[in-house]
Protein backbone atom coordinates (compact mmCIF):
# COMPACT_ATOMS: atom_id res chain seq x y z
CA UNK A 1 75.92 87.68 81.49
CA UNK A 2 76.47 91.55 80.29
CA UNK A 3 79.56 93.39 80.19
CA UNK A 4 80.38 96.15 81.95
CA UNK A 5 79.42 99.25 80.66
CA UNK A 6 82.19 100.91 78.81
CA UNK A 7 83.61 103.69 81.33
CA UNK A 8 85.49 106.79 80.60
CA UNK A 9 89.35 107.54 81.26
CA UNK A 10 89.37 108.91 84.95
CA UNK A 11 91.14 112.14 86.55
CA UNK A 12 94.09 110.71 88.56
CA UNK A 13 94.05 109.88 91.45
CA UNK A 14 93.22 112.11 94.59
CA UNK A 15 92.84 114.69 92.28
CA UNK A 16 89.55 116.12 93.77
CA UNK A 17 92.36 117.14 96.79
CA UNK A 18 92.49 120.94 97.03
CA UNK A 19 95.89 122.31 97.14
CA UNK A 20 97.91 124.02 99.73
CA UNK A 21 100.40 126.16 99.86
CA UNK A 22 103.73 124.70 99.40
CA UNK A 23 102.40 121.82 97.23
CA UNK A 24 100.23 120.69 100.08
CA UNK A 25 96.88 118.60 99.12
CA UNK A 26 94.23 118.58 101.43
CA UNK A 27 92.83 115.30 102.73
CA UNK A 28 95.57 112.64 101.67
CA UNK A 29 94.83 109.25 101.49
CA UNK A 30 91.54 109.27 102.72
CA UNK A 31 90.55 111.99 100.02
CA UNK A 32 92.25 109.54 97.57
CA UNK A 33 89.95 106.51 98.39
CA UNK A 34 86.94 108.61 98.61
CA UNK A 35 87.80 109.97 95.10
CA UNK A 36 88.38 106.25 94.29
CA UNK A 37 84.76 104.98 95.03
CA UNK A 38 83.61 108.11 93.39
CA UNK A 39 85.30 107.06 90.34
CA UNK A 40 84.04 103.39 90.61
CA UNK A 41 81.62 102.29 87.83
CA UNK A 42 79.70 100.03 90.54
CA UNK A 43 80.41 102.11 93.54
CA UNK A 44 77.15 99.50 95.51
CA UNK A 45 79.43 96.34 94.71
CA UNK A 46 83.12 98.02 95.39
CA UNK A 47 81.15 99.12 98.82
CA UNK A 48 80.21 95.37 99.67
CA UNK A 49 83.67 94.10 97.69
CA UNK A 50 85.63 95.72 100.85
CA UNK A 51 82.80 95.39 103.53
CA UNK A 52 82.97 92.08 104.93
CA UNK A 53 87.09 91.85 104.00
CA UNK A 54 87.75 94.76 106.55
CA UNK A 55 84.49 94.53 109.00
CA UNK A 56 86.20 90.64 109.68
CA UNK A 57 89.83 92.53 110.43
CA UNK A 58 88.58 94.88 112.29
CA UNK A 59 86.68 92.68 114.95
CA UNK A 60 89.60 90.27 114.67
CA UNK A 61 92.09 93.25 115.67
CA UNK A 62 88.86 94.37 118.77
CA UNK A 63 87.34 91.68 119.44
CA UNK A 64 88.76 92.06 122.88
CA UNK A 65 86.61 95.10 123.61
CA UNK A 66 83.57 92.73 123.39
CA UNK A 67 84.29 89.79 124.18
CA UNK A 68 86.73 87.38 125.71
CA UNK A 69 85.28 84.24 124.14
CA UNK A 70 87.27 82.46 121.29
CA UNK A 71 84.16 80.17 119.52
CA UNK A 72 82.30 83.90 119.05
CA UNK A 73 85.28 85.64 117.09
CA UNK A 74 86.08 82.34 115.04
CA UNK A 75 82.23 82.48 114.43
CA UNK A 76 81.77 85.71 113.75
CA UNK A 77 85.10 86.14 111.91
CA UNK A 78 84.58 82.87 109.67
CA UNK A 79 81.11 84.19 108.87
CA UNK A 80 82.12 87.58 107.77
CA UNK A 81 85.10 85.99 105.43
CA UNK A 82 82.49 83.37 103.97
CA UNK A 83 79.89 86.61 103.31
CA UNK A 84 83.00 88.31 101.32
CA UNK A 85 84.40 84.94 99.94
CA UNK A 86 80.78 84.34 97.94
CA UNK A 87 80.88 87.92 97.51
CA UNK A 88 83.54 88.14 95.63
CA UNK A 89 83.06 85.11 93.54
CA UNK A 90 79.80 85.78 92.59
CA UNK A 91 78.94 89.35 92.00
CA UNK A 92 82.20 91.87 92.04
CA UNK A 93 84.52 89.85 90.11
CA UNK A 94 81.77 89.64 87.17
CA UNK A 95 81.00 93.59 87.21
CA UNK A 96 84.02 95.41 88.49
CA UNK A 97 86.46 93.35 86.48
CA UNK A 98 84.77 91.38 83.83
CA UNK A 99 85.67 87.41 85.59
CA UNK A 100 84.10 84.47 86.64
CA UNK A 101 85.27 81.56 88.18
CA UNK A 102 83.80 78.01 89.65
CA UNK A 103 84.31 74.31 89.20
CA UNK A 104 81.40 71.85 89.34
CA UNK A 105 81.90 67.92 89.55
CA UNK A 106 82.15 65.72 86.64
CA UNK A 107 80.51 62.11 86.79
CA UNK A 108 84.02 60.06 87.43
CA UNK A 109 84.07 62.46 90.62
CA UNK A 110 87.17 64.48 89.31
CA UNK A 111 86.55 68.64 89.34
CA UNK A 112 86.36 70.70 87.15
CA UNK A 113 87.18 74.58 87.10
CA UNK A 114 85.61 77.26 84.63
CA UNK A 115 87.29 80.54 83.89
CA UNK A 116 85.65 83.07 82.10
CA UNK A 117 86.80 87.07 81.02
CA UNK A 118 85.16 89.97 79.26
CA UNK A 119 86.01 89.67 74.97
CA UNK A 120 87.45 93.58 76.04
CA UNK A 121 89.34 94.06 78.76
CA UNK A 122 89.18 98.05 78.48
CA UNK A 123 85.57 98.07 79.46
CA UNK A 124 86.75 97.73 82.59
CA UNK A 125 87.57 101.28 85.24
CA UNK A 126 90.79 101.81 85.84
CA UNK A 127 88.90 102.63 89.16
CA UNK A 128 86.96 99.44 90.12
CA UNK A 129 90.26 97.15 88.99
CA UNK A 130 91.92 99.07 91.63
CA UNK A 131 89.82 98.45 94.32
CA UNK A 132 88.93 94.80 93.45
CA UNK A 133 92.76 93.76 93.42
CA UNK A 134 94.03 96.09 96.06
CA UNK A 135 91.74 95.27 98.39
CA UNK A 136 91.93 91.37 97.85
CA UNK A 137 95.87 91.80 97.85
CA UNK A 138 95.91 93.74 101.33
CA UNK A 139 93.64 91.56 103.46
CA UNK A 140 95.38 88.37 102.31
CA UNK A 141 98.59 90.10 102.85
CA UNK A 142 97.44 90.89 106.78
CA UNK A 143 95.99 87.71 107.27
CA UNK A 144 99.21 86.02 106.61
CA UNK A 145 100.81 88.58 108.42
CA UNK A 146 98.61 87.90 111.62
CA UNK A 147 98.87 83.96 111.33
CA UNK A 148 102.44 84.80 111.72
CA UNK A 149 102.23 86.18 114.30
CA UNK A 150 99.75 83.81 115.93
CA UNK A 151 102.16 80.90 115.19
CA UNK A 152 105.10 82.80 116.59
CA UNK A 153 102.99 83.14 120.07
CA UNK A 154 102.15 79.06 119.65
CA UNK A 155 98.83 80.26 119.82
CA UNK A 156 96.69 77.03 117.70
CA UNK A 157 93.12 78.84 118.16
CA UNK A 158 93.98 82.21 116.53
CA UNK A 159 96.05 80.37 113.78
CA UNK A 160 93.47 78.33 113.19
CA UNK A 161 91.27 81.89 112.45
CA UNK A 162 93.85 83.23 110.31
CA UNK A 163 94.63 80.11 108.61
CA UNK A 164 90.89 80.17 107.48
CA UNK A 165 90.85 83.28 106.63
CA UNK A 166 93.65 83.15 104.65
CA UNK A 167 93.11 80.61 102.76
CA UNK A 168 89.30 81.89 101.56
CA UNK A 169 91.13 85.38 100.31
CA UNK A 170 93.56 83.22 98.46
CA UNK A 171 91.09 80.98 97.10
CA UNK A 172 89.39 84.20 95.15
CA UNK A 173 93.06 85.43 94.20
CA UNK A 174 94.08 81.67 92.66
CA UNK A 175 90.55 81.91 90.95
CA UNK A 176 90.81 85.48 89.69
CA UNK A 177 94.35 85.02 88.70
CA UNK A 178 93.39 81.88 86.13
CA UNK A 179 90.66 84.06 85.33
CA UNK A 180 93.28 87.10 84.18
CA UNK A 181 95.49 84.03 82.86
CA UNK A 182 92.75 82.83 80.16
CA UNK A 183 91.92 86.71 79.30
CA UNK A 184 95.46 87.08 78.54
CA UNK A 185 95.65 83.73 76.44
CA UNK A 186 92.44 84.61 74.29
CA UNK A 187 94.26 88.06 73.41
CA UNK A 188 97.59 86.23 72.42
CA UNK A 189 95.96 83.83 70.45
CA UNK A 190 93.72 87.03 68.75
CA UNK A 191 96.71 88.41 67.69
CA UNK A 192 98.24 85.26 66.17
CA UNK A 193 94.68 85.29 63.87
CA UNK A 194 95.70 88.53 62.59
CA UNK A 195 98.98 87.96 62.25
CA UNK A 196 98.23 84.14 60.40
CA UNK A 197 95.64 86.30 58.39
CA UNK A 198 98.00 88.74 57.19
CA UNK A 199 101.01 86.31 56.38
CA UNK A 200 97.93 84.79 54.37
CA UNK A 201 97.13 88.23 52.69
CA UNK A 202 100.53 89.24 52.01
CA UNK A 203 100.64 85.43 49.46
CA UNK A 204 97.04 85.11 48.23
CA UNK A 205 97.33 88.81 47.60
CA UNK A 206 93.88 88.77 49.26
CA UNK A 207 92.39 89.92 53.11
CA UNK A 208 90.24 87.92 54.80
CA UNK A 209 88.94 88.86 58.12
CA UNK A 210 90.27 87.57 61.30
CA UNK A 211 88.13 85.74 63.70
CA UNK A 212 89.55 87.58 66.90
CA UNK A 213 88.69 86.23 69.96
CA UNK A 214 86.06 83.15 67.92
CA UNK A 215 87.70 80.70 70.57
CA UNK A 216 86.96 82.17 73.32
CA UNK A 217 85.04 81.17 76.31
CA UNK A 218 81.49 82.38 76.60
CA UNK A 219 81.25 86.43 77.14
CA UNK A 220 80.50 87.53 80.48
């Protein structure tokens, strides 16, 4: 696997806005997330990244309008949240943000989970971490939100959606999140080489070169 291309330090954000008088900035949010994707580094995968997430909430929130049939919105629903769940483990997480995760099965039957992160976390846009996280963050959030909801009308079949739902967003947050865990480990243990190194230098009277990062799992 390659790292992501090193990107440079973006405008802040919305600032493509034109002003108005009075402070005024035209557009708003939506001129801030279109200024967002602009900014993205892999605009094709932060497109995809919050495609299936939002096309499942939306026909969640209408399915109504076309249909009144609860097996085709758990299918289609299900269907677009397994889309963005292999998605998101798969492809965005290694190029917007530099992670990997997945477990395979060892012989004894026990699993076992991988977590790999880019050697340089500043290769990463300030833009695509945005999206990736924010995006992941929201849906899960509104998931939960609707399952409460759901439960609070004792309604089993559209928990039962949400519950699903909810619990393949959080899957990719737990994953990313040990992912983000190990990245911050490697760099922790980097800086105890060079600080071990120096103590070394400053009694030897000599330098020798730190192996930063030597340990760490295999570079994405």
């Amino acid at each position: 696997m390659t790292d992501p291309a090193p990107a440079s330090n973006p405008p802040p954000l919305g600032s493509s806005g034109s002003s108005l008088p009075g402070g005024q900035r035209q557009g708003g949010v939506v001129a801030d997330v279109v200024n967002l994707f602009q900014r993205s580094s892999h605009p094709t995968a932060s497109v995809f990244h919050v495609l299936f997430k939002f096309s499942a909430l939306i026909f969640y929130l209408t399915s109504g309008l076309f249909t009144s049939s609860f097996v085709i919105v758990f299918v289609v629903v299900v269907t677009l949240m397994a889309f963005d769940f292999w998605t998101v483990k798969n492809v965005t997480g290694r190029l917007m943000v530099g992670l990997r995760w997945w477990h395979d099965v060892q012989e004894d039957g026990r699993p076992q989970w991988h977590f790999e992160s880019i050697e340089d976390p500043s290769q990463v846009s300030r833009a695509d971490y945005a999206i990736f996280w924010y995006s992941m963050y929201l849906t899960t959030f509104l998931w939960g939100l609707f399952a409460f909801f759901a439960l609070l009308k004792l309604s089993v079949d559209w928990v039962l959606v949400c519950f699903v739902s909810l619990l393949l967003s959080w899957s990719n947050i737990y994953g990313y999140w040990q992912c983000s865990k190990d990245a911050r480990t490697r760099v922790q243990q980097g800086m105890q080489s060079v600080l071990a190194s120096g103590a070394m230098a400053a009694m030897t009277g000599q330098w020798t070169a730190p192996s930063f990062g030597s340990s760490a799992a295999t570079q994405i």
